[in-house]
Each structure stands twice: as structure tokens, then as C-alpha cells.
Protein backbone atom coordinates (compact mmCIF):
# COMPACT_ATOMS: atom_id res chain seq x y z
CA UNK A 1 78.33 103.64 96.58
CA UNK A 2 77.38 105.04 99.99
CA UNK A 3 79.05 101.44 101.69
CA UNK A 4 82.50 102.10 100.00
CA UNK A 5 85.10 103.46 102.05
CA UNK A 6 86.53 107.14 102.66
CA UNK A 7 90.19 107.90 101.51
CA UNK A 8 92.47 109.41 103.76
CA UNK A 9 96.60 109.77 102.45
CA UNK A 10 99.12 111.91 104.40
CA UNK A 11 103.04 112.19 104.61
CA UNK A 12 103.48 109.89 107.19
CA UNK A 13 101.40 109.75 110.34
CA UNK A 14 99.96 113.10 110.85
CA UNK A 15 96.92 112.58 109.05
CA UNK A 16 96.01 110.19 111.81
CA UNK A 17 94.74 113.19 113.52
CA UNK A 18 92.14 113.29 110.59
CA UNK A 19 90.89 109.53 110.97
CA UNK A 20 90.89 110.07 114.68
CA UNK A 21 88.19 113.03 114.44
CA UNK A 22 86.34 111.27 111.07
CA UNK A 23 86.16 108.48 113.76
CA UNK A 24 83.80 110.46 115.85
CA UNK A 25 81.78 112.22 113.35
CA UNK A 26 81.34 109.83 111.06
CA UNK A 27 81.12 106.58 113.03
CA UNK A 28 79.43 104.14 110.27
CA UNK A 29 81.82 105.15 107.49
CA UNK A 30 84.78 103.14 106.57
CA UNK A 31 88.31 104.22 106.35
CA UNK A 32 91.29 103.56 104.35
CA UNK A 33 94.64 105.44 104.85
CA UNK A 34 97.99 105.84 103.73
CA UNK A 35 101.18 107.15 104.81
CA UNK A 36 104.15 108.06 102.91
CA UNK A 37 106.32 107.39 105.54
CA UNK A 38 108.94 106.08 103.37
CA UNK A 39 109.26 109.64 101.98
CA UNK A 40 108.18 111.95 104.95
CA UNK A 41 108.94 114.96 105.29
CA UNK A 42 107.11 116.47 102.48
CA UNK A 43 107.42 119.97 103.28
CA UNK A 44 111.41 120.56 102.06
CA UNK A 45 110.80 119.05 99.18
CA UNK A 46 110.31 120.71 95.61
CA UNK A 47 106.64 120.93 95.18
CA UNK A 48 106.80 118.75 91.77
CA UNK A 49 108.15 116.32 93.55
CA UNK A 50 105.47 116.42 96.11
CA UNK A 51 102.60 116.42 93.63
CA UNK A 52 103.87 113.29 91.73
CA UNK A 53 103.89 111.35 95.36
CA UNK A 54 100.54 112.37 95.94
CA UNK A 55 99.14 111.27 92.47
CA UNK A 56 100.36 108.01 93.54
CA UNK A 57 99.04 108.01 96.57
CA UNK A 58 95.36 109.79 95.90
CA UNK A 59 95.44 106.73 92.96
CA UNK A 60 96.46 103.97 95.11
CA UNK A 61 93.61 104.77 97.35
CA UNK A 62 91.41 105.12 94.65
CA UNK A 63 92.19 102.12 93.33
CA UNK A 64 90.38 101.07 96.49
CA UNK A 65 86.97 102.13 94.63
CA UNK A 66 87.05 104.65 97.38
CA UNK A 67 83.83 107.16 97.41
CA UNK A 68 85.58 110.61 98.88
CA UNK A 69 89.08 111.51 99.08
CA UNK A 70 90.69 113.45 102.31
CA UNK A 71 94.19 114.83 101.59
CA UNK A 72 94.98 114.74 105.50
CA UNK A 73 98.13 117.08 104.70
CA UNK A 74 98.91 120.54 104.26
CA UNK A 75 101.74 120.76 101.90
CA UNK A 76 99.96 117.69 100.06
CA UNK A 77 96.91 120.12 99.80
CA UNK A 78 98.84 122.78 98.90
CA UNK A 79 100.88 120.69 96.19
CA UNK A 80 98.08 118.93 94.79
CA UNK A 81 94.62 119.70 95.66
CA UNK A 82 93.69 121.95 92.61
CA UNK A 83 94.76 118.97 90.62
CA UNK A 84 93.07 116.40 91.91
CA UNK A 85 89.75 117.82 92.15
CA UNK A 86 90.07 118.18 88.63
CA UNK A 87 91.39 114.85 87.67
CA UNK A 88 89.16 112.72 89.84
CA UNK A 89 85.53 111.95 89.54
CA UNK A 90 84.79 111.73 93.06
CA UNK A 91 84.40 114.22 95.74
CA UNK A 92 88.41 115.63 97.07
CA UNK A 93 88.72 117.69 100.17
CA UNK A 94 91.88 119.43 101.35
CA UNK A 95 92.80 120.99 105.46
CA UNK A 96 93.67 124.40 104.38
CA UNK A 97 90.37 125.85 103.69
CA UNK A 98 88.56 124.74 106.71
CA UNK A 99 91.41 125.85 109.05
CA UNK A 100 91.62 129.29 107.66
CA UNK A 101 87.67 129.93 107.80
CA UNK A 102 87.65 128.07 111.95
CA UNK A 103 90.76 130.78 112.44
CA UNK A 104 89.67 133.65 111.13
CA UNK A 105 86.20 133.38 113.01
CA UNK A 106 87.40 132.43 116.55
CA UNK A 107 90.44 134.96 116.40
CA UNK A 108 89.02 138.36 118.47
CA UNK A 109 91.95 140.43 117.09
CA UNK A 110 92.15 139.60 113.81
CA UNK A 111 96.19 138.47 114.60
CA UNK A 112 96.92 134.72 113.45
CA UNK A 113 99.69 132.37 113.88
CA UNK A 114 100.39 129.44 111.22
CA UNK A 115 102.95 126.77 112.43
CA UNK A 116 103.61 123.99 109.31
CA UNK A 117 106.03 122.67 107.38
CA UNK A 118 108.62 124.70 105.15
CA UNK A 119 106.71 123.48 101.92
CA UNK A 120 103.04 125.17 103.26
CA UNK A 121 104.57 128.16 105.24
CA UNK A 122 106.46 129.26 101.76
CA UNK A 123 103.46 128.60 99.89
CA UNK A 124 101.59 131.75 102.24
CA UNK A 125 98.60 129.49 101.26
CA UNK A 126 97.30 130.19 104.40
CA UNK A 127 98.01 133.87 104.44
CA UNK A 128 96.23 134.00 101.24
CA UNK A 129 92.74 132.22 102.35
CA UNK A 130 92.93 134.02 105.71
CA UNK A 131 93.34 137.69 104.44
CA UNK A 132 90.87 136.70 101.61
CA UNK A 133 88.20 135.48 104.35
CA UNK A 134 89.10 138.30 106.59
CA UNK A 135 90.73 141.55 105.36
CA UNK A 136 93.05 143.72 107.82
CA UNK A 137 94.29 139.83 109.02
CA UNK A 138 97.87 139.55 110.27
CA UNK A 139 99.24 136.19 109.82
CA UNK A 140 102.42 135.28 111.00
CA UNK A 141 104.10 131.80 109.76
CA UNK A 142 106.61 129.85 111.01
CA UNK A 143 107.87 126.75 109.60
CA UNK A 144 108.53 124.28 112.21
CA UNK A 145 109.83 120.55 110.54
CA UNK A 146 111.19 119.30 113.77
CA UNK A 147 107.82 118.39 115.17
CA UNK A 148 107.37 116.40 111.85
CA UNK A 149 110.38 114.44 112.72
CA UNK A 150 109.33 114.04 116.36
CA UNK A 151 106.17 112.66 115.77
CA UNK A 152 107.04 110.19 113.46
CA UNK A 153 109.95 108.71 115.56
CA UNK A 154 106.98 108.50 117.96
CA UNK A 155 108.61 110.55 120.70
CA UNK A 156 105.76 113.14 121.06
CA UNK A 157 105.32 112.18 124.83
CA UNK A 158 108.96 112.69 125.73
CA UNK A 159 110.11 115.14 128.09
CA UNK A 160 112.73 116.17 125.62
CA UNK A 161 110.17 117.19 123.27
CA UNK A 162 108.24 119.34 124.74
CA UNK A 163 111.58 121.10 125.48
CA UNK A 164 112.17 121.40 121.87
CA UNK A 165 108.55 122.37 120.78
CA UNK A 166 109.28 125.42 123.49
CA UNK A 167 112.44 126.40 122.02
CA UNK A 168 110.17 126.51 118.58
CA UNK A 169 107.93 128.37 119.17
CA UNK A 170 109.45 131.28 121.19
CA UNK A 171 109.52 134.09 118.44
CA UNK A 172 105.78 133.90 118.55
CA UNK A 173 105.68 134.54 122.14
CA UNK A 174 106.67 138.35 121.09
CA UNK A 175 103.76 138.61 118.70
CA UNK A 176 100.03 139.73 119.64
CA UNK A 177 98.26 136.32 118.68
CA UNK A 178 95.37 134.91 119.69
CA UNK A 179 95.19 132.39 117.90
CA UNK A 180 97.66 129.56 116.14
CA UNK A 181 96.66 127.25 113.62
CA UNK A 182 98.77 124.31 113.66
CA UNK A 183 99.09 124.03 110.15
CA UNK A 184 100.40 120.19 109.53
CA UNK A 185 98.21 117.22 110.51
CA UNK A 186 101.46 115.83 112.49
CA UNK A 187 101.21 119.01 114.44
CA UNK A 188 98.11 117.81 117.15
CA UNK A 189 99.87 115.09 118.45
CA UNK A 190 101.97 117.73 119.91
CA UNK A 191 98.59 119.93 120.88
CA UNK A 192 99.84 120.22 125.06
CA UNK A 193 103.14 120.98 124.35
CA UNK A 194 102.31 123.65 121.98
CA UNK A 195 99.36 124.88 123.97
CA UNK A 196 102.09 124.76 127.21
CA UNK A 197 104.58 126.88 125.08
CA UNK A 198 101.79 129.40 123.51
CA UNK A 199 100.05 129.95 126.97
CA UNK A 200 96.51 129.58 127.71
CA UNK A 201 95.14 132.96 126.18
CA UNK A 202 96.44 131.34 122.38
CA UNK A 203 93.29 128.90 121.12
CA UNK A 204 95.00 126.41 118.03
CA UNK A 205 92.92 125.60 115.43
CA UNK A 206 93.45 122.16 113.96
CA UNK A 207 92.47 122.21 110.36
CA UNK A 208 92.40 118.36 109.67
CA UNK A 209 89.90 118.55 112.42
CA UNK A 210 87.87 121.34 110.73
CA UNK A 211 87.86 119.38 107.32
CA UNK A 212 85.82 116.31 108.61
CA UNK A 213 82.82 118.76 108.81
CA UNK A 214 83.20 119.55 105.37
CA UNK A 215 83.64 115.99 104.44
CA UNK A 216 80.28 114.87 106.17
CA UNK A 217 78.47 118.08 104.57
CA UNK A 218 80.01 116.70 101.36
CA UNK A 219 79.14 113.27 102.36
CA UNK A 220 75.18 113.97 103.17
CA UNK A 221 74.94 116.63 100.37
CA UNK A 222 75.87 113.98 97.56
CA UNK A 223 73.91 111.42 99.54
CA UNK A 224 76.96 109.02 100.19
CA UNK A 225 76.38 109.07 103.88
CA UNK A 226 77.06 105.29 104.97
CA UNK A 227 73.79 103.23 106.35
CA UNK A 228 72.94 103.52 109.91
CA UNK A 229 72.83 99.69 110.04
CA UNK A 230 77.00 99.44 108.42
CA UNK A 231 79.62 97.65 109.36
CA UNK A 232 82.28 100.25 109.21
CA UNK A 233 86.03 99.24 108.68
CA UNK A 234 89.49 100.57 108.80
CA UNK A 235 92.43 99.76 106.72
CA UNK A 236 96.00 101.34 106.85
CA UNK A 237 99.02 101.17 104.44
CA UNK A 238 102.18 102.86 104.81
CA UNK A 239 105.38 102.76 102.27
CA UNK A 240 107.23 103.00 105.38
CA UNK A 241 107.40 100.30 108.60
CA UNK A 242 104.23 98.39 109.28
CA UNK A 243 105.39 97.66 112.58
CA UNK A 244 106.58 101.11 113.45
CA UNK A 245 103.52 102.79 112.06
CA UNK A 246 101.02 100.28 113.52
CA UNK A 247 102.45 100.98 117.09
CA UNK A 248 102.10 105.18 116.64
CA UNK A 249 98.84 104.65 115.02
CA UNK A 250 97.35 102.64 117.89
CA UNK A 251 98.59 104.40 120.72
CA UNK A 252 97.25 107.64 119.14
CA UNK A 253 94.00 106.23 117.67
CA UNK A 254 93.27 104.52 121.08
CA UNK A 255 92.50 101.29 118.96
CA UNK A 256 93.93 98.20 118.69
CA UNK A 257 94.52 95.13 116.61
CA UNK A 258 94.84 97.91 113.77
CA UNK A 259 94.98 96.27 110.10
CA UNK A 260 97.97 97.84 108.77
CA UNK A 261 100.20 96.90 105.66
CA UNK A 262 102.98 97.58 103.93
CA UNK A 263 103.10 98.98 100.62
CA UNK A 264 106.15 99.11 98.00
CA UNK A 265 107.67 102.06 96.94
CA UNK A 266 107.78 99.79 93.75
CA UNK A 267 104.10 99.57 94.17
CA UNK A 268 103.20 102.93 93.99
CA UNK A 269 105.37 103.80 90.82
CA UNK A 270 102.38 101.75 89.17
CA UNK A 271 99.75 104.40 89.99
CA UNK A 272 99.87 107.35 87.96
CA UNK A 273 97.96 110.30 86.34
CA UNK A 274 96.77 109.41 82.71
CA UNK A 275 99.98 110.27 80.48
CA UNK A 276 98.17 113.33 79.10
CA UNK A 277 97.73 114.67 82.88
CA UNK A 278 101.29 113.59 83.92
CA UNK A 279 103.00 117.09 83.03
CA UNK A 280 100.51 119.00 85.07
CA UNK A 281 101.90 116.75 88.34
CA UNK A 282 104.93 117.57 87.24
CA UNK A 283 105.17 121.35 86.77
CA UNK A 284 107.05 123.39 88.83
């Protein structure tokens, strides 16, 4: 089992951000990722909704004979990690978690930012965890979809955007943070604008980042840690545009000749929970 690939699903492209870092800690493991592009943003929608995408999703991949599961997504974590861990045989490891603990042990004064989607920043998931690792906490949250919708038109780069990101952000710039946690995998493709409109005296935490530890402690404790001597290997899907998505992923991977594919949205209907599981997916 320890050749078989890691599992990585996300919204759309932000849990690129993931594979980049599992590229550099885990450099003999294989990946295989999908996007929901055809469906992103995840965050406005009803969290029922989002938990019966990422069944399909989490089974598509595992499908795959995959040996770990990543949910490189916050409101996908949030929606559906519970879940998951207790449906699936094989190791599942959410963002949330590993952000919160990073933040609330680099933050001097004890006052946190979140930045996410509407879907995570109602779900005070993060507030919860934070104020749980570190009582006395003050976490402030601020949903910001826009940068969703600017990373996935792939206009992160743009002048214009960095504009926007600034215009964002500038209620925080009235609270006494010190540090931000940029609490959607989409989010650190737009690290130097934020860090430009926070200041230099804000340190962001990127969770997705965070979780890879856990993933290779995960790996190594269950001894599924790929062979020195591996070929590793990458494969993407997305429900959305191959084309589109294999240009984003490339320029932000720093790869290229990706191997990226198109999946159906007709494709995933075919992966679901057991029928005795389905109404848990499906709760409110």
C-alpha cells in the first residue's frame, strides 16, 4: 500500500497550494487531485449541498485505491470531515486543525484574524479550535469570496487585484492582529497582496500548508511512507476546464507537461456514500 497514491480534492484550484507544499515534503509520494471547478465556490452554498459534492469527490479519488485522503479545503473540511473519517477506512486529514494550532502558537498577543469563505467564516470553526487551543483568544473573521473568484479566473497577478484584495481587507487594518490565517486554500496564491495590504508586522498562517506535516506524521506513523527508491506521479482531474485548470495549475505548481483531465459532472453522480450513509451527507 505504501506505493499507492495520496488524495488531494478541493473546490476548484486552491488546494493546489496543498500539492505544491506535499511536493516538497513528501517528494517520493504520488499525487492525485481534484477540483470541483465546475461547482466552485463552495463557501455560499448550503452546507448539505457541500457535503454531498464532497462524498463524490473524496469517492472518486478513492476509487483511485488511494492510501490517505487530504481535503485541501476549508468549507469542504468543515462540511464533511467528521463524516468522512468515519465512513472511510483509510487515513482523512482536514486544514482547519493544523492552521488553528500554527496560529495560536506564533500569535504573541493572543489576537487572530481568519479570512475564508462565507461557508467556513459562518461555521466559527475556526473560532472554536482556536479559543479551545488557546483560551482568552480573539478571533476576528471575515469572509472574503472575491479572492475565490480571482484566483480561479487566474488573475491573481493582476494589478487590479491586488487593488481589490486591499479594499478587502481594510476593516482588519483597525483591529490589533498579529496574525491572519488565510483560511481557504485559494487564499495563498494571493499571499503578497494580502501580506502588502496587512503590513509587515501581520505573519499569515496557511493551514493547507500546516496539514502536510500532519499528513507525513500520519503517513510514517501508519508506515505508508512511499520507498526512497519510487517513482512518484501526479495526476489531476477537474469537473471544470482541463485547459483552463491545466494552465493555473502549472504556472502555480512551477511544473509542466501536467497530466490533467476532465471529469463529468455525470461522472461523479456515480460515486456516492453507501445508501444507508447517504442521509448523514445530506443533513442540514
Amino acid at each position: 500500500m505504501t506505493s499507492q497514491a495520496i488524495g488531494f480534492l478541493d473546490s476548484g484550484v486552491g488546494g493546489l497550494t496543498v500539492v505544491k507544499e506535499a511536493f516538497k515534503q513528501l517528494p517520493n509520494e504520488s499525487f492525485i487531485f481534484i477540483g470541483d471547478q465546475a461547482r466552485v465556490p463552495y463557501g455560499p452554498r448550503p452546507m448539505a449541498e457541500v457535503r454531498r459534492f464532497v462524498a463524490q469527490t473524496a469517492f472518486f479519488l478513492v476509487s483511485k485505491q488511494i492510501k490517505l485522503l487530504v481535503i485541501a479545503c476549508n468549507t469542504a473540511t468543515v462540511a464533511a470531515l467528521p463524516l468522512l473519517r468515519e465512513r472511510l477506512s483509510i487515513p482523512v486529514v482536514g486544514v482547519i486543525e493544523a492552521g488553528s494550532r500554527k496560529a495560536a502558537a506564533v500569535s504573541k498577543t493572543g489576537h487572530i484574524g481568519v479570512i475564508a469563505t462565507e461557508g467556513t467564516i459562518k461555521s466559527h470553526a475556526y473560532q472554536q479550535n482556536l479559543t479551545a487551543i488557546r483560551p482568552g483568544a480573539t478571533v476576528r473573521g471575515l469572509a472574503c469570496p472575491q479572492f475565490v473568484t480571482l484566483v480561479e479566473r487566474g488573475a491573481a497577478n493582476l494589478p487590479s487585484s491586488s487593488a481589490k484584495v486591499k479594499r478587502q481587507l481594510r476593516p482588519f487594518k483597525t483591529q490589533p492582529m498579529d496574525t491572519l490565517i488565510l483560511g481557504c486554500t485559494h487564499f495563498p496564491i494571493l499571499r503578497t497582496a494580502i501580506q502588502a495590504a496587512m503590513g509587515p508586522t501581520v505573519q499569515l498562517v496557511d493551514p493547507g500548508a500546516e496539514s502536510v506535516a500532519i499528513v507525513k506524521q500520519v503517513l510514517a506513523d501508519k508506515h505508508l511512507l512511499a520507498d526512497r527508491d519510487q517513482t512518484p506521479t501526479a495526476q489531476f482531474y477537474t469537473t471544470g476546464g482541463a485547459a483552463h485548470f491545466k494552465r493555473v495549475a502549472e504556472q502555480w505548481l512551477q511544473r509542466d507537461n501536467l497530466d490533467v483531465q476532465h471529469v463529468a459532472l455525470t461522472e461523479m453522480q456515480q460515486y456516492q456514500l453507501p445508501r444507508q450513509t447517504e442521509g448523514s451527507f445530506n443533513e442540514a
